[in-house]
Protein backbone atom coordinates (compact mmCIF):
# COMPACT_ATOMS: atom_id res chain seq x y z
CA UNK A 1 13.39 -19.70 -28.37
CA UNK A 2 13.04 -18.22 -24.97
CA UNK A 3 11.27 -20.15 -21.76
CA UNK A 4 9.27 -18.36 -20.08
CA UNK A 5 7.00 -20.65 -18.41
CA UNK A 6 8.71 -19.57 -15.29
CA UNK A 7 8.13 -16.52 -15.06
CA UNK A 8 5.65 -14.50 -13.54
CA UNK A 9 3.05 -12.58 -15.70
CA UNK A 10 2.97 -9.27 -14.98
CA UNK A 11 0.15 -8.90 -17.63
CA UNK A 12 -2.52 -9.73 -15.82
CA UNK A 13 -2.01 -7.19 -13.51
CA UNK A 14 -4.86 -4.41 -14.49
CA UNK A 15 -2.92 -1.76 -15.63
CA UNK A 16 -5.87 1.07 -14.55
CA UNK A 17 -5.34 -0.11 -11.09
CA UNK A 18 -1.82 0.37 -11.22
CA UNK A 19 -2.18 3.50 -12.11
CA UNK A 20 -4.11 4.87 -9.78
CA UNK A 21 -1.63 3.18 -7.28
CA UNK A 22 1.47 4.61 -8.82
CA UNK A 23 -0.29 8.28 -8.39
CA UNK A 24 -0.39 7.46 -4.61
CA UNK A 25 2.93 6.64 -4.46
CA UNK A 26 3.65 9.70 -6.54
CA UNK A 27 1.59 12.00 -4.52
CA UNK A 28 3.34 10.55 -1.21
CA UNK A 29 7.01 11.04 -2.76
CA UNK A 30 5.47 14.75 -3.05
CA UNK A 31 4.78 15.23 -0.39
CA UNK A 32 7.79 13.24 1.79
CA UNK A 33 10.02 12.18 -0.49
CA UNK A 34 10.80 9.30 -3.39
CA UNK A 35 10.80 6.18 -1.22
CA UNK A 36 10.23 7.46 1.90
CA UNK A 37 8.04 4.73 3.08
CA UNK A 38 10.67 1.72 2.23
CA UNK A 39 13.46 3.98 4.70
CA UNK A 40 10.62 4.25 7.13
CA UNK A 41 10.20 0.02 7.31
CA UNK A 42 12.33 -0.74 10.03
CA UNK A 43 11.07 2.13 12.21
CA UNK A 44 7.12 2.03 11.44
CA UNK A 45 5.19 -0.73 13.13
CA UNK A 46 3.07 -2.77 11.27
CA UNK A 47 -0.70 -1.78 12.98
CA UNK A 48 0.25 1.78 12.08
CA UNK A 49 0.15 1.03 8.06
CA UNK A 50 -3.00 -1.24 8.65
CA UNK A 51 -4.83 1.41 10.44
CA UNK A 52 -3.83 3.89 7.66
CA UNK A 53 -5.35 1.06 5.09
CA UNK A 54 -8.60 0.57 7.09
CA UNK A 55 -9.30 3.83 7.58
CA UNK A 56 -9.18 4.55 3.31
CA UNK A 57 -11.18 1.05 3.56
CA UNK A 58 -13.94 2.66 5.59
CA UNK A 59 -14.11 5.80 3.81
CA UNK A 60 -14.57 4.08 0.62
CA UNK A 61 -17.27 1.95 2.83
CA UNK A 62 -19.09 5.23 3.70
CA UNK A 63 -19.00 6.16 -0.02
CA UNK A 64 -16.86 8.65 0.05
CA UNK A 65 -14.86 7.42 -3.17
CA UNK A 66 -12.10 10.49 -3.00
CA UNK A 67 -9.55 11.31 -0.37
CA UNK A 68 -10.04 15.23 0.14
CA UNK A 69 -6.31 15.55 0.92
CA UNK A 70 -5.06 14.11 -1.69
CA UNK A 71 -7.46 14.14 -4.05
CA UNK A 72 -7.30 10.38 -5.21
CA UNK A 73 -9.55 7.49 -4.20
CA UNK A 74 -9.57 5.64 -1.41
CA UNK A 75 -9.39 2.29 -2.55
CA UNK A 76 -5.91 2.98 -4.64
CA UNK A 77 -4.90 4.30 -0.90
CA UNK A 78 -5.89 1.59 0.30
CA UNK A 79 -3.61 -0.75 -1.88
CA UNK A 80 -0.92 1.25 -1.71
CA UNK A 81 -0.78 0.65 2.44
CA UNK A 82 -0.99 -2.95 1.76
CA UNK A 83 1.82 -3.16 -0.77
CA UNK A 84 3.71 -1.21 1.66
CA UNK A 85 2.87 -3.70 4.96
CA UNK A 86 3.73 -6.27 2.53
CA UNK A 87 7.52 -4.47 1.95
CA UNK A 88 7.44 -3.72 5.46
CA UNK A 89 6.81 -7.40 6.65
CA UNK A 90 10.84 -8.16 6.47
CA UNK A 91 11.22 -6.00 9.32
CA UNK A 92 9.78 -9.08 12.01
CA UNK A 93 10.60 -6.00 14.79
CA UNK A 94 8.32 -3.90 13.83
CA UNK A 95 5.96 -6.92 13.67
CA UNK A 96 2.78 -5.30 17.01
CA UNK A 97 -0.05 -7.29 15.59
CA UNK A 98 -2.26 -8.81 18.64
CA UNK A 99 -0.59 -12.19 18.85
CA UNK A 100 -3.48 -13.31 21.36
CA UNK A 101 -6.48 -12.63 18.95
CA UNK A 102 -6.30 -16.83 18.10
C-alpha cells in the first residue's frame, strides 16, 4: 500500500495551461538559453520580472491575445514571469519592491 495523502497533487494542475507555459519557457531557452532565467535570479531585480508580467497582463487586457514576438499568448507569458518572480524570490537582494506603498 503506498500513502500518499501527503503529497501534493500535481493532477489538478490543467495540463493545457501548462503547456502553453512550457512553450514560453521553450521559446525563451531559444532564444537565451535552457535556464537562463534561474542563473539570472540573483542579478535581476524583482520589479523588472513584474513589469515584464504586467505588461503581457495589459496586452491581454487590450485584447491583443498573441505576443507578435513570440508568437504565443500573453496570458501563458504572463505566468511564466510569475513562476519565475516566485523562483527568483530566494534572492531577498534583489528584493526593489516599494516598501513604503503600506
Amino acid at each position: 500500500m503506498k500513502y500518499d495523502e501527503d503529497k501534493v497533487d500535481i493532477s489538478l494542475v490543467p495540463t493545457a495551461a501548462l503547456r502553453g507555459v512550457a512553450k514560453v519557457f521553450e521559446y525563451g531557452a531559444k532564444k537565451y538559453s535552457p535556464f537562463n532565467w534561474a542563473a539570472d535570479g540573483p542579478t535581476t531585480e524583482w520589479r523588472r520580472t513584474y513589469s515584464s508580467m504586467q505588461r503581457h497582463l495589459y496586452s491581454w487586457l487590450e485584447c491583443e491575445d498573441i505576443d507578435p514576438e513570440s508568437g504565443l499568448d500573453h496570458l501563458s507569458h504572463a505566468c511564466t514571469q510569475l513562476l519565475i518572480l516566485i523562483e527568483h524570490q530566494k534572492h531577498k537582494e534583489m528584493d526593489n519592491r516599494c516598501k513604503n506603498l503600506k
